[in-house]
Protein backbone atom coordinates (compact mmCIF):
# COMPACT_ATOMS: atom_id res chain seq x y z
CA UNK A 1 -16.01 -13.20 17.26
CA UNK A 2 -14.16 -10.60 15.92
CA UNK A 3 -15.13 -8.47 12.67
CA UNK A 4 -12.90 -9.40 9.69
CA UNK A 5 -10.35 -6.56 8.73
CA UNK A 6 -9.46 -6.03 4.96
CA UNK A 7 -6.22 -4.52 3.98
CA UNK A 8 -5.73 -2.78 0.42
CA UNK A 9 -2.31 -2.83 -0.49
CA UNK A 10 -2.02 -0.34 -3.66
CA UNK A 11 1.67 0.29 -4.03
CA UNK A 12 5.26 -1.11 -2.78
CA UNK A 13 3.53 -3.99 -0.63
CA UNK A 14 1.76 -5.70 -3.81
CA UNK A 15 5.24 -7.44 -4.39
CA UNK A 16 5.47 -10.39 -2.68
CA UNK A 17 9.30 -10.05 -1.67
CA UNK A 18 8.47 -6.79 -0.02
CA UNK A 19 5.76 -8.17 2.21
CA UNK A 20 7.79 -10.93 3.00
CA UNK A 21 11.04 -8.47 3.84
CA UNK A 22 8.17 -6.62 6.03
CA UNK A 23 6.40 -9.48 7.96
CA UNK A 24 8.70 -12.61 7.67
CA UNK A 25 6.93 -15.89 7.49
CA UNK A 26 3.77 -14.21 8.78
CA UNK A 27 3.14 -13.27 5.16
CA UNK A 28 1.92 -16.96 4.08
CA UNK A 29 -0.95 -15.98 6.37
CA UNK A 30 -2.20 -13.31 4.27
CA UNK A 31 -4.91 -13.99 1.76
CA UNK A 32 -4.74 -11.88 -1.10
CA UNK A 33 -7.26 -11.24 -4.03
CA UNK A 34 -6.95 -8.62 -6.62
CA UNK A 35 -9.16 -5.52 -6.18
CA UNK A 36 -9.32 -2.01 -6.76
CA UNK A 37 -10.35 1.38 -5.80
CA UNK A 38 -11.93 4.37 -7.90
CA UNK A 39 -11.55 8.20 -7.11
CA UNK A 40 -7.91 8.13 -6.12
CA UNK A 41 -4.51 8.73 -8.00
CA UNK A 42 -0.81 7.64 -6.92
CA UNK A 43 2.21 9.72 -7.46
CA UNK A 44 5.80 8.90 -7.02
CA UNK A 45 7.06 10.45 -3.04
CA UNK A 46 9.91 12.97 -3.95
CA UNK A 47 13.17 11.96 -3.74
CA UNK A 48 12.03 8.73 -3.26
CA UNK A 49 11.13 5.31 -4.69
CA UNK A 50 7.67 4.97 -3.37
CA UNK A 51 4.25 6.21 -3.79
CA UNK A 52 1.49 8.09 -2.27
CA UNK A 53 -2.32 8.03 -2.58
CA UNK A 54 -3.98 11.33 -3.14
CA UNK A 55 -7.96 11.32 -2.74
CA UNK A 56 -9.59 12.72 -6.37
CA UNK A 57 -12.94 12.43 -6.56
CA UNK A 58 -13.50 13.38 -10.09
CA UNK A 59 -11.41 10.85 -11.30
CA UNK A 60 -12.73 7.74 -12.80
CA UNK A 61 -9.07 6.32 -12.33
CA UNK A 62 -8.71 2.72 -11.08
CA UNK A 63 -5.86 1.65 -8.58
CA UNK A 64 -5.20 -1.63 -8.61
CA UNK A 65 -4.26 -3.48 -6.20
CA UNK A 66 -4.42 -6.23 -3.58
CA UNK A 67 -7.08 -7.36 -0.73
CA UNK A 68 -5.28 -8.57 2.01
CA UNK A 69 -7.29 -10.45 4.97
CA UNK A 70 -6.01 -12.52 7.78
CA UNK A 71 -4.05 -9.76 9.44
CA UNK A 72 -3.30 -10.04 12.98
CA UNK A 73 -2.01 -7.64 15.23
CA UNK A 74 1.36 -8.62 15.24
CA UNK A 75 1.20 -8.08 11.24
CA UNK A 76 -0.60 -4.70 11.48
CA UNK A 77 1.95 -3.86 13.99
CA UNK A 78 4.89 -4.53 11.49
CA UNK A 79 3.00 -2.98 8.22
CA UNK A 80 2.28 0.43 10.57
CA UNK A 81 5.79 0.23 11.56
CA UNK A 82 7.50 0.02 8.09
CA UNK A 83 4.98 2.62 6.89
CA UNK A 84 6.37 5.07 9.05
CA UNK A 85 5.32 7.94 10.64
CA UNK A 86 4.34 10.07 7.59
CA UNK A 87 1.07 7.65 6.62
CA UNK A 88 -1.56 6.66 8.66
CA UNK A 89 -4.63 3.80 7.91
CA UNK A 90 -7.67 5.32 6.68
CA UNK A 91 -10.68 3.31 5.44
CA UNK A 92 -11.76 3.80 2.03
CA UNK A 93 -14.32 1.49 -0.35
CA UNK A 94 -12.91 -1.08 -2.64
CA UNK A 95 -13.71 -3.36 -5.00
CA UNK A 96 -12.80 -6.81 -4.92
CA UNK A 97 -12.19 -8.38 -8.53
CA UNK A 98 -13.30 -11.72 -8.41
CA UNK A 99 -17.17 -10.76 -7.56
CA UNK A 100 -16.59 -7.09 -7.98
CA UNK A 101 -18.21 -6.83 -4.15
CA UNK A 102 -17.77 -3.61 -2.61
CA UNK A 103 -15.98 -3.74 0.60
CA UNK A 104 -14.48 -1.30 3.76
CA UNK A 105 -10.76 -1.84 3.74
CA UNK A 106 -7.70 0.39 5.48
CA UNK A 107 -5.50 1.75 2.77
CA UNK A 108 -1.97 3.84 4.29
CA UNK A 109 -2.53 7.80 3.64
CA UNK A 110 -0.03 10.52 4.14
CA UNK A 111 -0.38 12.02 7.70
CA UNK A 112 0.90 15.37 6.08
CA UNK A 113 1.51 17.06 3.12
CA UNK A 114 4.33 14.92 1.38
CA UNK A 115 5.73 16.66 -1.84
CA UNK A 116 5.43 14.22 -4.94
CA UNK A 117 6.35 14.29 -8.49
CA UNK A 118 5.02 12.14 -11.24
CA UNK A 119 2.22 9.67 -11.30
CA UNK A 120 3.55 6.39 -9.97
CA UNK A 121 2.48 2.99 -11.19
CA UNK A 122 3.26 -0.30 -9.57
CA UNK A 123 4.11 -1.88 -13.20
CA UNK A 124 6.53 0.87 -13.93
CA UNK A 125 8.07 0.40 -10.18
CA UNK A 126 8.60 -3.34 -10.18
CA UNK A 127 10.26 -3.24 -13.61
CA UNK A 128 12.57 -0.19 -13.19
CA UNK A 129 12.47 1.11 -9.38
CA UNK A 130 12.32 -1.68 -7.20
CA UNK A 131 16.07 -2.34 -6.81
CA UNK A 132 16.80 1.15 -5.60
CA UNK A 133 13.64 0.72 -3.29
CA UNK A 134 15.40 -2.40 -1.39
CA UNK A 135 18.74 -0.21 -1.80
CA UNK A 136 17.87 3.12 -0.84
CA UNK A 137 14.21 3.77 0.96
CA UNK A 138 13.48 0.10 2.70
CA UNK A 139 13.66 -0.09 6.45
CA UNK A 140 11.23 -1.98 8.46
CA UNK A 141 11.39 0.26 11.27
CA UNK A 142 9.46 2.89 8.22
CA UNK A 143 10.65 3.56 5.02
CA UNK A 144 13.54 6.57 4.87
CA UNK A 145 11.79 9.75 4.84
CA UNK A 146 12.12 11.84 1.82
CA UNK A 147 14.21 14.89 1.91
């Protein structure tokens, strides 16, 4: 039997309409519980409407954010592809809200040395970013690049 893999979806793929533009129908698969993560921030990509996870270690900072399981390949296969080729999956330790269990899950972390500007929350995005997200940085073959 195979090992169950846990997804931890911290920025534009916690909206629902975004997962669903991503992996079709395949997203009623997914179950998703709130969680979080400690130790990290997220700042806004330049020039773009997305974020970026940055690994800080002092920080007692909490991401929130979605536990995804029930992932197949064919999903993974999408979510790498509209991540694009400047983030990679990493594992990291998170914390799943509704028993506060500590679990391995793969989070998407820049490949290289993106530039970013401010801090980047996903309340601030959905209510004043997210049109100009679908508009101007979407793609499912990976989100536009900044520059």
């Amino acid at each position: 039997m195979q090992k169950q893999r846990y997804f931890f979806f911290y920025g534009t793929l916690r909206d629902h309409e975004v997962r669903e533009a991503v992996i079709g129908d395949q997203e009623k698969q997914l179950n998703l519980v709130d969680g979080h993560l400690i130790g990290y921030r997220l700042y806004r990509v330049k020039n773009t409407n997305y974020p970026l996870i940055v690994r800080d270690k002092s920080s007692s900072n909490k991401i929130n954010g979605l536990v995804a399981t029930g992932l197949d390949k064919e999903v993974i296969r999408k979510l790498d592809m509209f991540e694009g080729k400047n983030y990679s999956r990493s594992e990291v330790s998170v914390f799943r809200s509704i028993d506060n269990e500590e679990i391995m899950a793969e989070i998407y972390v820049p490949k290289k040395t993106l530039q970013y500007a401010e801090e980047w929350t996903y309340e601030n995005w959905h209510k004043y970013h997210r049109k100009f997200f679908f508009h101007d940085d979407f793609r499912k073959r990976g989100v536009r690049s900044p520059g």
